[in-house]
Protein backbone atom coordinates (compact mmCIF):
# COMPACT_ATOMS: atom_id res chain seq x y z
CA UNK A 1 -0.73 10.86 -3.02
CA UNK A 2 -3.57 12.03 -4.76
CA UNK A 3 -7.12 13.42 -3.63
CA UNK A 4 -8.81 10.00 -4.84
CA UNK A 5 -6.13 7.56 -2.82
CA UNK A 6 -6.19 10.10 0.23
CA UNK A 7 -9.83 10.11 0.30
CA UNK A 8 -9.98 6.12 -0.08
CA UNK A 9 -7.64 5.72 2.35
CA UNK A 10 -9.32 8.09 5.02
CA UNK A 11 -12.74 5.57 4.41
CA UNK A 12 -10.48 2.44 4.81
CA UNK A 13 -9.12 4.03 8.01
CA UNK A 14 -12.21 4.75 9.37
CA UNK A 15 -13.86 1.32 8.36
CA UNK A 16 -10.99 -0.51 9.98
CA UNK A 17 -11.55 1.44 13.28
CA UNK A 18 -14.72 0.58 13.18
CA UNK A 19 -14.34 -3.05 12.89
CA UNK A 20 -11.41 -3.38 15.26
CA UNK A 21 -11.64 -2.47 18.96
CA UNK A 22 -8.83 -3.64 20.69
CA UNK A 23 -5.22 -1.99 19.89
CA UNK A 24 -3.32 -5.21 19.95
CA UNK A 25 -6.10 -6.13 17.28
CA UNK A 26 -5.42 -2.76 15.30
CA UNK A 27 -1.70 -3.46 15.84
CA UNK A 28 -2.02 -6.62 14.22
CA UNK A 29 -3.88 -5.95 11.03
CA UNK A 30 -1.29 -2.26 10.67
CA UNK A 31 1.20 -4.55 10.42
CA UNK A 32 0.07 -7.20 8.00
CA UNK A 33 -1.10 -4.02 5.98
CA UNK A 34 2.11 -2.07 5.99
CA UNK A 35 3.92 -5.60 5.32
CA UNK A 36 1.88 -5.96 1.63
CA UNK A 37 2.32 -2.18 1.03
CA UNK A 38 6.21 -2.92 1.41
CA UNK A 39 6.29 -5.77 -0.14
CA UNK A 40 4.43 -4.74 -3.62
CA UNK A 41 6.88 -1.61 -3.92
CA UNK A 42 9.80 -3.65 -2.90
CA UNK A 43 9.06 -5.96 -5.43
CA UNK A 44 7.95 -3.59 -7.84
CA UNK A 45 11.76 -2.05 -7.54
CA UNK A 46 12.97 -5.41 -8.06
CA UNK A 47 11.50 -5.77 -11.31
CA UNK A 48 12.58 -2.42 -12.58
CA UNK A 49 15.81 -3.01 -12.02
CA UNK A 50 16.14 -6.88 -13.40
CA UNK A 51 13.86 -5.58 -17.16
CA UNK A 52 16.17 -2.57 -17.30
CA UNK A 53 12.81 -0.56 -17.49
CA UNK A 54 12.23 3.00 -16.38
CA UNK A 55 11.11 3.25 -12.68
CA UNK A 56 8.53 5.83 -13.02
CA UNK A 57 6.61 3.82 -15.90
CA UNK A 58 7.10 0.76 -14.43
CA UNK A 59 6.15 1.42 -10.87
CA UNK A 60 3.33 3.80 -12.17
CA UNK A 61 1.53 0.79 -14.07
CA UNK A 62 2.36 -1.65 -11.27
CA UNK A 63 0.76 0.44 -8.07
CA UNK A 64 -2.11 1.11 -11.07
CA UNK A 65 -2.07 4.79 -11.28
């Protein structure tokens, strides 16, 4: 991970902290957040391997770096 997505995830992390108190609440919204991370680079796989395209050009325009 680069500096820029470390440092944007250390202010998400700290926003969502701030804007949920109780853990079953944190728990909740972890989940649902690691669930879309999984699913976008599961599915970003997928269509590198169905186009026959190479993974690191693929994947690298798909997550948007």
């Amino acid at each position: 991970m680069d500096v820029m997505s470390t440092r944007k995830a250390e202010e998400f992390a700290k926003e969502l902290a701030g804007n949920t108190t109780p853990l079953n609440e944190l728990q909740v919204v972890m989940r649902s957040l690691l669930k879309s991370v999984l699913e976008r680079m599961l599915n970003s796989e997928l269509d590198v391997h169905l186009s026959g395209g190479s993974s690191d050009s693929r994947t690298a325009a798909t997550l948007g770096s």
